[in-house]
Protein backbone atom coordinates (compact mmCIF):
# COMPACT_ATOMS: atom_id res chain seq x y z
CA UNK A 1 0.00 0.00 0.00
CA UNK A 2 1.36 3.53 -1.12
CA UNK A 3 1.91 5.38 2.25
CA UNK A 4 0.21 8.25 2.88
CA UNK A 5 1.35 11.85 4.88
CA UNK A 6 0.88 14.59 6.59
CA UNK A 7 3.31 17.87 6.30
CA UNK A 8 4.00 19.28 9.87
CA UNK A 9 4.73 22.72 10.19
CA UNK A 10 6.88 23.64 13.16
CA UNK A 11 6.85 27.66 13.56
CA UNK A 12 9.27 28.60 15.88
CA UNK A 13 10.65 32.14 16.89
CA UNK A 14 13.82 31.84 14.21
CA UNK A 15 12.64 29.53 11.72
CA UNK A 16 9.57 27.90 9.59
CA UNK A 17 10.19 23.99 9.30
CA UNK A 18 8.05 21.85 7.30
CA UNK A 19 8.68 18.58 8.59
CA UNK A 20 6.87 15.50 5.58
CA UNK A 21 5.64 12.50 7.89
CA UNK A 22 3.75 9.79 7.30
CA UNK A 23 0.43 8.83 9.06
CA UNK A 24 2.15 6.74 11.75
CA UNK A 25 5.07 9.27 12.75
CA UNK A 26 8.08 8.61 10.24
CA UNK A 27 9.42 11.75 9.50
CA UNK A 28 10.80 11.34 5.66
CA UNK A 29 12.43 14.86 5.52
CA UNK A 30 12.12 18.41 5.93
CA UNK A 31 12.92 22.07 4.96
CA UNK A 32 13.75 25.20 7.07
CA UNK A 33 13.98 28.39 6.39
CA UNK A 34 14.94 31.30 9.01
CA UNK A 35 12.79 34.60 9.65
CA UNK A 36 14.29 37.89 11.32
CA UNK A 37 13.30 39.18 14.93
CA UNK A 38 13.17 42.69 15.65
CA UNK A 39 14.38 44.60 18.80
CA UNK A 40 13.62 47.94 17.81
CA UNK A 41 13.63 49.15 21.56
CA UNK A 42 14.15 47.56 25.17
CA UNK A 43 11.25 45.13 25.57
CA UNK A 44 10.51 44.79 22.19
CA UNK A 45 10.32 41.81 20.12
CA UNK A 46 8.78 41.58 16.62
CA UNK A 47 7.98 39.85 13.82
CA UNK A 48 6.60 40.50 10.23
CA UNK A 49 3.39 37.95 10.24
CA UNK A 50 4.25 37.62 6.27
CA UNK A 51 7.69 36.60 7.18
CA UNK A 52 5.87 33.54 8.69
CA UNK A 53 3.64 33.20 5.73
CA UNK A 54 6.48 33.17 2.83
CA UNK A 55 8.36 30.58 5.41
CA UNK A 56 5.30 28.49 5.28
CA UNK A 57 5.15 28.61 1.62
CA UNK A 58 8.34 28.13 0.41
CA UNK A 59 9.85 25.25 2.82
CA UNK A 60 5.95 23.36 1.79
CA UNK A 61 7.23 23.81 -1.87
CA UNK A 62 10.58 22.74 -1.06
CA UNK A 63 9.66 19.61 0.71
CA UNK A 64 7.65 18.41 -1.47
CA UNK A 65 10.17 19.12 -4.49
CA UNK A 66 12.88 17.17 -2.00
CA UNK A 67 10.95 14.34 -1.78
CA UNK A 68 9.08 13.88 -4.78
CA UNK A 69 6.24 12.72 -3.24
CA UNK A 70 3.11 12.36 -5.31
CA UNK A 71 0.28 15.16 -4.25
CA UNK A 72 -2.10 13.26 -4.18
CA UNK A 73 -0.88 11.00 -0.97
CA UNK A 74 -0.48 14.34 0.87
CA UNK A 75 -3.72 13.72 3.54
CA UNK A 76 -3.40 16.92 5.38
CA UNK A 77 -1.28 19.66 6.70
CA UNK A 78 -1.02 20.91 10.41
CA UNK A 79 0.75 23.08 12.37
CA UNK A 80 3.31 23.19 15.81
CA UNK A 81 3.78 27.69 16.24
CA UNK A 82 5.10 29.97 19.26
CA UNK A 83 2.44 30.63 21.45
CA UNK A 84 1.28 34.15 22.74
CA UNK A 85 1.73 36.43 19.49
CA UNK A 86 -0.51 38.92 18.70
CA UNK A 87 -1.25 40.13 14.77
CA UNK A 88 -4.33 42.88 14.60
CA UNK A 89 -5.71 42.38 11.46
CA UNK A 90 -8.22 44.26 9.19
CA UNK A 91 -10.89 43.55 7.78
CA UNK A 92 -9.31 42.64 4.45
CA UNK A 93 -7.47 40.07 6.50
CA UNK A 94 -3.93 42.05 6.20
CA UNK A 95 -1.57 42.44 9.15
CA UNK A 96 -1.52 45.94 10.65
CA UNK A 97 1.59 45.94 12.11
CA UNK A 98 4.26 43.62 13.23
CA UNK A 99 3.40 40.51 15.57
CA UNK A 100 4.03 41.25 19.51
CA UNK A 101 5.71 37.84 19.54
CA UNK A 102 5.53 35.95 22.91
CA UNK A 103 9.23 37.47 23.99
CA UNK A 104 7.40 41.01 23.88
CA UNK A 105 7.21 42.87 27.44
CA UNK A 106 6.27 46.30 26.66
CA UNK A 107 3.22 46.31 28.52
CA UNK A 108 4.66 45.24 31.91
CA UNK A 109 3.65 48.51 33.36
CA UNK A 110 0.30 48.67 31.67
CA UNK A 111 -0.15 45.54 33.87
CA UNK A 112 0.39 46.89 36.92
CA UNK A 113 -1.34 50.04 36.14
CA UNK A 114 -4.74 48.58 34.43
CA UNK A 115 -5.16 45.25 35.64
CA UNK A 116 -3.00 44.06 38.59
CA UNK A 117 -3.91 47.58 40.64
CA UNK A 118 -4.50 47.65 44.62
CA UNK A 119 -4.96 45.90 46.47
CA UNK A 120 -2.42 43.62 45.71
CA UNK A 121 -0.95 40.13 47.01
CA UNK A 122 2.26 39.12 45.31
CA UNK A 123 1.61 41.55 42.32
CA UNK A 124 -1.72 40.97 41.71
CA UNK A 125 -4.89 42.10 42.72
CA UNK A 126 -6.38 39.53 44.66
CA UNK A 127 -10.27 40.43 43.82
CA UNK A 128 -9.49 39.93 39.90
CA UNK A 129 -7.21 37.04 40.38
CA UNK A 130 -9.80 35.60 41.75
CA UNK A 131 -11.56 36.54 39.09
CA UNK A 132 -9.42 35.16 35.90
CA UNK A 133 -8.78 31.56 38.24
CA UNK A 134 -12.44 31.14 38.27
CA UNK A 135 -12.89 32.02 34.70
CA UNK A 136 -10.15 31.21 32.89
CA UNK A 137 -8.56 28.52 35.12
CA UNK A 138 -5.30 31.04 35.51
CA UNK A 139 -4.27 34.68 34.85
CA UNK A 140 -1.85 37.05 32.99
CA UNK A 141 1.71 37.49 34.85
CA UNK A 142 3.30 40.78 35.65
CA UNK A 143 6.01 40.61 32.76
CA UNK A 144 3.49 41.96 30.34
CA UNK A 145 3.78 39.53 27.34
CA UNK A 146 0.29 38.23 27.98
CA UNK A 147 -2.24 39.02 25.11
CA UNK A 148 -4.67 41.36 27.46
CA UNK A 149 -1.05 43.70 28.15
CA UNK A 150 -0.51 43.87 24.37
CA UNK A 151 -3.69 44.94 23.38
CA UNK A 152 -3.79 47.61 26.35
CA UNK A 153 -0.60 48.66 25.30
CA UNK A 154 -2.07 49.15 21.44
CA UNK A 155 -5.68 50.77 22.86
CA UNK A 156 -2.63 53.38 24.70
CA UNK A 157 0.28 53.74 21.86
CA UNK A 158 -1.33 52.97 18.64
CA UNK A 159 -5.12 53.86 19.02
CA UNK A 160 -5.34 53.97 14.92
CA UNK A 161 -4.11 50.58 14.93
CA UNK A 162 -6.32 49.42 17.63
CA UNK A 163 -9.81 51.07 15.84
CA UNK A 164 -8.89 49.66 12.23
CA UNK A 165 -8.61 46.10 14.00
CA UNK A 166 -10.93 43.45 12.69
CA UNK A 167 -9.95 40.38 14.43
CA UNK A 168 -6.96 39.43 17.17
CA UNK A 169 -4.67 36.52 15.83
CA UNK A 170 -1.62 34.58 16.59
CA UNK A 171 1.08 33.19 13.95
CA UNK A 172 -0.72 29.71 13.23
CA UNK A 173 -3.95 31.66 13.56
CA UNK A 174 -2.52 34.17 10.78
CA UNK A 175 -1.12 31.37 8.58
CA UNK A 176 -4.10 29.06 8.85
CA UNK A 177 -6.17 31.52 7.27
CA UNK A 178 -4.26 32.29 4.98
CA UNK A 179 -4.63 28.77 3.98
CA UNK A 180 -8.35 28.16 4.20
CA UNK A 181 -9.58 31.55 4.64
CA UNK A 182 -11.21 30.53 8.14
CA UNK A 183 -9.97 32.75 11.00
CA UNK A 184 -10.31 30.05 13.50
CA UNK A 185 -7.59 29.01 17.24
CA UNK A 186 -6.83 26.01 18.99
CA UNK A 187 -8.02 25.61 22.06
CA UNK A 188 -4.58 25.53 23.73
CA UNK A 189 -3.43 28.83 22.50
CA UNK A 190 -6.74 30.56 23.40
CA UNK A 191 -6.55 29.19 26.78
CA UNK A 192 -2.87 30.94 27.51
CA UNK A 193 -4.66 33.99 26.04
CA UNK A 194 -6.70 34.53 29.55
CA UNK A 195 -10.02 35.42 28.31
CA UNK A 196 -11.51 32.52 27.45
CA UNK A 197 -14.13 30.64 29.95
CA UNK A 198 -13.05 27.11 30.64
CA UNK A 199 -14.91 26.00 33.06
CA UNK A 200 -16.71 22.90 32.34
CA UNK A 201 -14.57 22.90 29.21
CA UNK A 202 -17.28 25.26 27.53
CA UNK A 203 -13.65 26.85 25.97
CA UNK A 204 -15.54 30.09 24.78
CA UNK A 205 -14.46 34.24 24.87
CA UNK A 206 -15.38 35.55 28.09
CA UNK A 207 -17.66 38.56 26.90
CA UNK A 208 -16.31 40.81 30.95
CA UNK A 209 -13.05 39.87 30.42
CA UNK A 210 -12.95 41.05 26.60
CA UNK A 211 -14.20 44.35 27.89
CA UNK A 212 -11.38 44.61 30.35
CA UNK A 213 -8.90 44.23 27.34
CA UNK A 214 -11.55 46.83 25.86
CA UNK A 215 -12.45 44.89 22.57
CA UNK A 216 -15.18 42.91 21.97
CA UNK A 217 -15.94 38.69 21.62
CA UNK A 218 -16.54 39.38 17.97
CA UNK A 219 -12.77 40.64 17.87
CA UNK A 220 -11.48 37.12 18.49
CA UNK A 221 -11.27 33.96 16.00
CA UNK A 222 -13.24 30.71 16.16
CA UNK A 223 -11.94 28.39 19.13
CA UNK A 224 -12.05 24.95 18.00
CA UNK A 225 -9.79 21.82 19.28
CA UNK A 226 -6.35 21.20 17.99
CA UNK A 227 -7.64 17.77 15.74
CA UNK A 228 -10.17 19.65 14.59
CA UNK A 229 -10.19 20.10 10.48
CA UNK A 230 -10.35 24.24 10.17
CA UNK A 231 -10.79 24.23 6.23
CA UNK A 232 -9.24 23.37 3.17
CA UNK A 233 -6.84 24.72 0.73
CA UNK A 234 -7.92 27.46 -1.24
CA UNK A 235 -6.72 27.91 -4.88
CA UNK A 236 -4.86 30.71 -4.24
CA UNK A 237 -2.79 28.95 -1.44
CA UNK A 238 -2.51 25.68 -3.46
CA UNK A 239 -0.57 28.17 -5.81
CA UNK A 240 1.76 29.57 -3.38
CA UNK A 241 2.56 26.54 -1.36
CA UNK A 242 2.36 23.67 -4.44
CA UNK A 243 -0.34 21.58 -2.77
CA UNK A 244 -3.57 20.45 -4.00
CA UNK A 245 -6.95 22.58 -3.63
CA UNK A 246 -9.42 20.87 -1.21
CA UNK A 247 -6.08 19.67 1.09
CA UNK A 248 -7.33 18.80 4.72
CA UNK A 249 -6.06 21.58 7.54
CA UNK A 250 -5.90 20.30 10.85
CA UNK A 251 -6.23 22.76 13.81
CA UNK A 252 -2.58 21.98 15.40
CA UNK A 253 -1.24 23.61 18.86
CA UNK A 254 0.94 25.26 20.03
CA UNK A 255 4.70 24.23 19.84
CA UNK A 256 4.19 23.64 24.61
CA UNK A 257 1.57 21.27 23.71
CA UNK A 258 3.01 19.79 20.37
CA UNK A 259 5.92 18.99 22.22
CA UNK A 260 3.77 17.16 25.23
CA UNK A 261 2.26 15.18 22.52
CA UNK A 262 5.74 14.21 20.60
CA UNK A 263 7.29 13.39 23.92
CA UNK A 264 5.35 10.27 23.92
CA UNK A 265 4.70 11.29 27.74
CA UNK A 266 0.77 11.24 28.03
CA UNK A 267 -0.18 9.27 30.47
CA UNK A 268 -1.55 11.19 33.45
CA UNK A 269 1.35 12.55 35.55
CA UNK A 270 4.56 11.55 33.00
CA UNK A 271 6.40 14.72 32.28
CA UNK A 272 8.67 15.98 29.96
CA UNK A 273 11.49 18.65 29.23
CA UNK A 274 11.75 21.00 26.29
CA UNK A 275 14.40 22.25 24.70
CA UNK A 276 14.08 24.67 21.91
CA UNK A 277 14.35 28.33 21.67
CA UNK A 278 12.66 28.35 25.07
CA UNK A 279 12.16 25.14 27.58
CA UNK A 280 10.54 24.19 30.32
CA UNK A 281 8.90 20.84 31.84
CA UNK A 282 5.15 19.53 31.52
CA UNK A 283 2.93 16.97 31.88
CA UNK A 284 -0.35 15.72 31.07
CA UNK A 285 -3.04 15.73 33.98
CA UNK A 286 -6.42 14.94 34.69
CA UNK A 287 -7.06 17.99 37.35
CA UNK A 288 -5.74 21.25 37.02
CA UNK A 289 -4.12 22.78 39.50
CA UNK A 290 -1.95 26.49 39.79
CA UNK A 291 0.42 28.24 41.46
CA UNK A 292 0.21 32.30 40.71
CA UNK A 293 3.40 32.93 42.24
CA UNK A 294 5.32 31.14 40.30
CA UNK A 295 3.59 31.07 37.30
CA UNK A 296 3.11 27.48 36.61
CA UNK A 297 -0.05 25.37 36.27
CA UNK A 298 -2.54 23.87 33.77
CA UNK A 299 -3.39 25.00 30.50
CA UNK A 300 -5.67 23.42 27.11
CA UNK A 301 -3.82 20.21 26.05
CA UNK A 302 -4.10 18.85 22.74
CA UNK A 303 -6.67 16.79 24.04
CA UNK A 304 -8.95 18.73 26.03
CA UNK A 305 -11.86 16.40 26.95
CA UNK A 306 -9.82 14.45 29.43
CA UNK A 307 -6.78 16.07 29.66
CA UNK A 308 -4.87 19.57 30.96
CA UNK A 309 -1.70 20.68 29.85
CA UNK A 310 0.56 21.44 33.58
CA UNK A 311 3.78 23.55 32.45
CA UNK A 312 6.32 25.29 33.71
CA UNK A 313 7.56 27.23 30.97
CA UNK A 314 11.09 28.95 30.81
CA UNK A 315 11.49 31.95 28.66
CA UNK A 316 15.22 31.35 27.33
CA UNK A 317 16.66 27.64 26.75
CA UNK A 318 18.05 26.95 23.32
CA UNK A 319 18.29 30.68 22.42
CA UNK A 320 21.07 30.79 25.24
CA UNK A 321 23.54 28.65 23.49
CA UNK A 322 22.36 30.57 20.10
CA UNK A 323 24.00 33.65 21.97
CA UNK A 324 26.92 31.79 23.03
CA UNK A 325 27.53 30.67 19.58
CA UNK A 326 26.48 33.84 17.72
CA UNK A 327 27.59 36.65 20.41
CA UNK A 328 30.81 35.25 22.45
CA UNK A 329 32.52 32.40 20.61
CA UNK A 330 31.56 33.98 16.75
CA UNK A 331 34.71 32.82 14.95
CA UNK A 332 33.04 29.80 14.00
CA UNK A 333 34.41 28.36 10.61
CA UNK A 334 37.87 28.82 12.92
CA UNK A 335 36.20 26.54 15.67
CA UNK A 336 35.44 23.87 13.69
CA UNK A 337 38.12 23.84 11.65
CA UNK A 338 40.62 23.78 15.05
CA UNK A 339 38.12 21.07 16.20
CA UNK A 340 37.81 19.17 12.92
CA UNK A 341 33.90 19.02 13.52
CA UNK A 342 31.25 20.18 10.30
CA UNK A 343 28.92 21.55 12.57
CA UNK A 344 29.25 24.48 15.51
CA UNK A 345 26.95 22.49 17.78
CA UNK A 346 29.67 19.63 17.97
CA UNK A 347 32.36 21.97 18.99
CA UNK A 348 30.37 23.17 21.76
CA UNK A 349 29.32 19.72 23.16
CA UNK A 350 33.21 19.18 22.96
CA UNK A 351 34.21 22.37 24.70
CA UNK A 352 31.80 21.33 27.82
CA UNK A 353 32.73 18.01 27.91
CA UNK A 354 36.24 18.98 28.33
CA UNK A 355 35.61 20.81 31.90
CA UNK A 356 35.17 18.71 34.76
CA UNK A 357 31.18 19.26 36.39
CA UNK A 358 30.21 22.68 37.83
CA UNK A 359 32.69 24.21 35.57
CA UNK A 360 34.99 25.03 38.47
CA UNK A 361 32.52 27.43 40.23
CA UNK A 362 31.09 29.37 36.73
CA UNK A 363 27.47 30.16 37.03
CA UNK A 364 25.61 30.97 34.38
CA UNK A 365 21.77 32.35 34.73
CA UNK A 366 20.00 31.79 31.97
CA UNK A 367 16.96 34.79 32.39
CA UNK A 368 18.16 36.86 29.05
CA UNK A 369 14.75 38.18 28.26
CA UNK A 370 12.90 38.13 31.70
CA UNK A 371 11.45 34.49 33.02
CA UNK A 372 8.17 32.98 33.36
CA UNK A 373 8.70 30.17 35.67
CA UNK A 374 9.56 29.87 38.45
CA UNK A 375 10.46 33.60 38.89
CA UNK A 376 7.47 35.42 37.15
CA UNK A 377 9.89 38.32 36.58
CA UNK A 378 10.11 40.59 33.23
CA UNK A 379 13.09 42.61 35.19
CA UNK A 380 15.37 40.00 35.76
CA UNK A 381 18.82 39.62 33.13
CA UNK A 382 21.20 36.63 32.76
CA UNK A 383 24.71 36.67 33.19
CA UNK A 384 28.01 35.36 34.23
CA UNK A 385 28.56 34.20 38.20
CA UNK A 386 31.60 33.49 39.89
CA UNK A 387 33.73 34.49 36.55
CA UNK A 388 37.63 34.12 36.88
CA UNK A 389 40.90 34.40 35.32
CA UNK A 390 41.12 30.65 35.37
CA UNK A 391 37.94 30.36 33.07
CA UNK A 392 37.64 29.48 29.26
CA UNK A 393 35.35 29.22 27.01
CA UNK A 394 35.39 25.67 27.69
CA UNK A 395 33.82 26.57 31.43
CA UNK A 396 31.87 29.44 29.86
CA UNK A 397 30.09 26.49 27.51
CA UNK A 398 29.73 24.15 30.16
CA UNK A 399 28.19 26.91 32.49
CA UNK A 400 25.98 27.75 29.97
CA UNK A 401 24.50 23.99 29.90
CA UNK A 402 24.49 23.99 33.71
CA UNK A 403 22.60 27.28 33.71
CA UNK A 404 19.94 25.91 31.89
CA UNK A 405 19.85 22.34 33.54
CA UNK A 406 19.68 24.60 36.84
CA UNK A 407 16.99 26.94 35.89
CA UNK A 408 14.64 23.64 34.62
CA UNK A 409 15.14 21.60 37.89
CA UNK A 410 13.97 24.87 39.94
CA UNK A 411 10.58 24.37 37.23
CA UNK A 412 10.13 20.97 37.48
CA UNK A 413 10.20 21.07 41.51
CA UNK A 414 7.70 23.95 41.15
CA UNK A 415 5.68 21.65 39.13
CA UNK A 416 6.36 18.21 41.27
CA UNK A 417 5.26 20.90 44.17
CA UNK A 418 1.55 20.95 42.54
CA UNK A 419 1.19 17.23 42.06
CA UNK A 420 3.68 14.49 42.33
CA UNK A 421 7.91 13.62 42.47
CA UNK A 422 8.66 11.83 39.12
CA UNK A 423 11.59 9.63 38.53
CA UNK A 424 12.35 9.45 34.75
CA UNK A 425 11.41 12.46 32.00
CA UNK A 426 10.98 12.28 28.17
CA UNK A 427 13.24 15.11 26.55
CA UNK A 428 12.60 16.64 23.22
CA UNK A 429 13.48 19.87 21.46
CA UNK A 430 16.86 20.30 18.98
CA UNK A 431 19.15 20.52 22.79
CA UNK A 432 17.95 17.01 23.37
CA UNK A 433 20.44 16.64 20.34
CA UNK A 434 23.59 16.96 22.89
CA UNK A 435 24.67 13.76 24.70
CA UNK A 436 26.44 16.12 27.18
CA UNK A 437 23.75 18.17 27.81
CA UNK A 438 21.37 15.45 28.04
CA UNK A 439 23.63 14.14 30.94
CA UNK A 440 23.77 17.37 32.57
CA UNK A 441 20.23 17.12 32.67
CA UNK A 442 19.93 13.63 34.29
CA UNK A 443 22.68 14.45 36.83
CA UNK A 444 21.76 18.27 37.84
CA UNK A 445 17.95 17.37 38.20
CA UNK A 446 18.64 13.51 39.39
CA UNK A 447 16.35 12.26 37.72
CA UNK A 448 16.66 9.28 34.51
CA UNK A 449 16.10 11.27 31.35
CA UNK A 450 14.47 9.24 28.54
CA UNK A 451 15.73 11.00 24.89
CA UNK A 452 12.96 10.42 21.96
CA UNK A 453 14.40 9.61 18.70
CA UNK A 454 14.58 12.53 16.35
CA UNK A 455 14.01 14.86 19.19
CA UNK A 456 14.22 18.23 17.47
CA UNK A 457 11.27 17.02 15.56
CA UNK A 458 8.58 16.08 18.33
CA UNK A 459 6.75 19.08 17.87
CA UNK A 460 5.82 18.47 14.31
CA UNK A 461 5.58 14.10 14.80
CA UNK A 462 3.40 15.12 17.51
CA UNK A 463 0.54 17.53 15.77
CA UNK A 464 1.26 15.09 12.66
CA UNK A 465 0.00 12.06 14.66
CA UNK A 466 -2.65 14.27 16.26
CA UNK A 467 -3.90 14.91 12.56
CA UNK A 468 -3.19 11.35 11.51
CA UNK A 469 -5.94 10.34 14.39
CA UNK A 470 -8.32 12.83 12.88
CA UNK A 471 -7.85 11.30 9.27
CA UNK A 472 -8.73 8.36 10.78
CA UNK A 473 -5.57 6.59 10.23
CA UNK A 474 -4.76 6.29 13.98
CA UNK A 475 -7.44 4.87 16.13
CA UNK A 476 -7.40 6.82 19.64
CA UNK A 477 -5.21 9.88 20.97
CA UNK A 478 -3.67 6.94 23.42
CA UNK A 479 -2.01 5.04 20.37
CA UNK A 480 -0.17 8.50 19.60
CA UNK A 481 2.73 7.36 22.05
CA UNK A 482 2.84 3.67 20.38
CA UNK A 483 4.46 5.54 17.76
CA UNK A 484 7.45 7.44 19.57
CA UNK A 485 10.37 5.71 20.29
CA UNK A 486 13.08 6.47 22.90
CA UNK A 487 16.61 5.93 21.29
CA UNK A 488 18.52 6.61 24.34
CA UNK A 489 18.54 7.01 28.46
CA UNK A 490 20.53 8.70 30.69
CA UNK A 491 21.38 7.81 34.36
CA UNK A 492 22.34 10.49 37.11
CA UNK A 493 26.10 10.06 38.24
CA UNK A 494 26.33 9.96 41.89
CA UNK A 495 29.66 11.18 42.22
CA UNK A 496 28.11 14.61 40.99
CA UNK A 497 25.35 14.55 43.25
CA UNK A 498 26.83 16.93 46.29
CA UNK A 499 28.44 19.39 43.88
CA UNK A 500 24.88 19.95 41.25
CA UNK A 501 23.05 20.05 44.93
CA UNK A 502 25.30 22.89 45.94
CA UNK A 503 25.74 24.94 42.66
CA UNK A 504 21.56 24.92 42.96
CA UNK A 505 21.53 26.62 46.17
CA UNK A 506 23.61 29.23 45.03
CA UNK A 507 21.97 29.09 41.63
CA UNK A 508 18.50 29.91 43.46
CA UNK A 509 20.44 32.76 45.59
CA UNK A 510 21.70 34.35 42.79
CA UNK A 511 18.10 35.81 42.01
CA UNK A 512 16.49 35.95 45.92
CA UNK A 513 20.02 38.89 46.59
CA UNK A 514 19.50 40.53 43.07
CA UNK A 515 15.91 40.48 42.90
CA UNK A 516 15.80 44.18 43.83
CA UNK A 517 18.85 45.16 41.83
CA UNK A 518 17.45 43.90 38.53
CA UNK A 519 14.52 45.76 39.48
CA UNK A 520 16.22 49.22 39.59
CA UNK A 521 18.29 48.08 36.43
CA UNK A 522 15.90 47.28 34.08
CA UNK A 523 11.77 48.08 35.22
């Protein structure tokens, strides 16, 4: 029997990747293609929505063109995107302005000023807290890169903008109809927007708390689930992206609750780690449960009528060692020519495995755009700890690792503090890719870390096999994880275990003595 497939798009913050797989998860090949973000002043992070659409477009064409597969066994196409991007669109369905991606903090003070006014506990004004838990099932943070900030902060700064908007979207929300024409979100990503009413899963706009973001229901797409068929391909995008008209689009997620699903972790209570551009650790769960302060809990899963999604989300992961490559140790054609390695990544895993553990007293915070969980701060910075004349860039890259590996155990205790201790986690995301950094993992959070195979691509296996259950070609969401493999484990070294418990402490000090500081530095 000819196979048939799905193409997977996985829309991160740097890059489009269309990712061909078949129905039951084997991923054939793909195509990438990178997109710019824009700093154009502190807080700020942008992107132009048709960056994302000419990505989508031209790595669909490419894949297909790669592989030479035949159109017509192309089933459906689906999508893994950042979460927490705003695009105000008109009513002609163009993009107004640049996308507030989900780095964006501009509106921290709007926040504080509009919404999380006196009196407060923690931050947040306990009356509408109150409020949003009930409602929503959580709230916005005080970093200000929640949906309700940005569209404050556009009702304040760019009241034209605001008037001429027709509808609120995200990137896959943006890209989907550009597809089918349907303006239509996935239940995950309009739960993180905090104004839709869960409760009893009714998953529909709040009308109160779309007039506290001061824009009405009718403002906001369609919320439908993330197997859900959206539309088909219209002509006009069957030219552009070289598929055939009528082609089935499937909902998707977000790239949280992608991952979840490619993790193969979904039985109630397994959890996971992340790392892409961002990380983080989550779990499936059957109740949901939250903890304000620091900013992890339960949000729509990819399968909402039994499950919730319970993250702890990091803001920086992956992106750190993009820094390191990009910002400290740039001669790379020099690197891996002195290392005799094709690819930059290699030379780093090689520069960290040449200092011993706890890279003799380098630590390395990894908060270099704010941080979610478990800090809930948009003030806070990364940087260097402990930093001596003895140090190389061998310690800086193995601090840089242990940063990270630091930053998600504080997450995954906040999130084993809600629910249960775990022994053994799934990891996934393009770090997952490291051996060394895998074993960082396993012996700075002591746990047994499980790697999937192909684990930069779980994202995009997982909303493929999502899809592939909608086609019909998979029976139940359960037989999703009979399809992900684990091609490696990793087993916490005791000899490290005093040393990693240490460095934590003082890893978790750093912020508690600088809290303040960062405050006066960058609020």
């Amino acid at each position: 029997m000819t196979d048939k497939y799905i193409i997977a798009h996985d829309m991160g913050t740097s890059a489009d990747k269309a990712v061909l797989i078949t129905v039951h998860g084997k991923i054939i090949d793909s195509s990438k293609r990178d997109y710019p973000l824009y700093h154009p002043h502190p807080g700020f992070a942008e992107q132009d929505p048709l960056d994302w659409w000419n990505a989508v477009c031209d790595t669909t064409r490419s894949v297909l063109k790669k592989t030479g597969v035949k159109l017509e066994d192309i089933v459906g196409i689906t999508f893994s995107s950042q979460m927490q991007g705003l695009v105000p669109i008109s009513k002609e369905g163009k993009p107004l302005m640049r996308a507030m991606t989900w780095l964006d903090s501009r509106a921290a003070k709007i926040m504080r000023r509009k919404i999380w006014t006196p009196p407060r506990i923690e931050g947040y004004n306990i009356f509408r807290l109150l409020k949003f838990l009930c409602i929503t099932g959580g709230a916005p943070g005080h970093a200000g890169k929640d949906i309700i900030g940005k569209i404050l902060w556009l009702q304040e700064n760019k009241s034209e903008i605001f008037l001429k908007t027709y509808k609120y979207l995200g990137a896959k929300d943006f890209v989907t109809y550009n597809l089918t024409g349907n303006m239509v979100k996935s239940t995950d990503l309009a739960v993180v927007w905090w104004l839709l009413d869960t409760r009893r899963n009714r998953n529909q706009w709040h009308p109160k708390l779309c007039k506290l973001a001061g824009i009405g229901v009718d403002q906001l797409p369609e919320v439908r689930e993330s197997g859900a068929i959206i539309g088909n391909i219209t002509k006009e995008a069957a030219k552009e992206t070289g598929l055939f008209p009528g082609t089935p689009v499937i909902n998707g997620a977000g790239d949280i609750t992608a991952a979840a699903l490619g993790s193969g972790a979904l039985e109630d209570g397994k959890l996971h780690i992340r790392i892409g551009t961002s990380g983080g650790v989550a779990g499936h769960f059957t109740k949901r449960k939250i903890n304000i302060i620091t900013y992890c809990g339960c949000i729509g899963s990819a399968y909402p009528q039994k499950y919730y999604l319970g993250i702890a989300t990091q803001e920086t992961a992956g992106i750190c060692l993009e820094w390191l490559k990009n910002k400290v140790l740039y001669h790379e054609e020099q690197l891996k020519k002195e290392r005799h390695f094709n690819k930059i990544y290699q030379v780093l895993d090689q520069l960290a495995e040449e200092v011993k553990p706890g890279a003799e007293g380098l630590i390395f915070t990894p908060w270099m755009f704010g941080e979610r969980c478990p800090l809930n701060d948009s003030s806070v910075r990364g940087g260097l700890f402990n930093l001596g004349l003895n140090h190389s860039r061998e310690h800086l890259t193995r601090a840089v690792l242990e940063g990270i590996a630091f930053n998600t155990r504080w997450a995954m205790e906040s999130l084993e503090k809600l629910y249960s201790k775990v022994t053994e986690l799934n990891i996934v995301g393009g770090g997952a890719k490291s051996d060394i950094w895998c074993q960082i993992m396993a012996d700075v959070i002591n746990r047994t870390i499980h790697r999937v195979d192909d684990p930069q691509q779980a994202s995009a296996r997982g909303v493929a096999l999502l899809a592939s259950m909608t086609l019909g070609y998979i029976n139940d969401y359960h037989e999703i994880s009979k399809y992900i493999k684990i091609n490696r484990s990793f087993y916490p070294n005791r000899d490290t275990r005093k040393l990693y418990d240490k460095l934590f402490q003082e890893f978790k000090n750093i912020y508690k003595q600088n809290r303040k500081w960062y405050t006066r530095m960058n609020s």
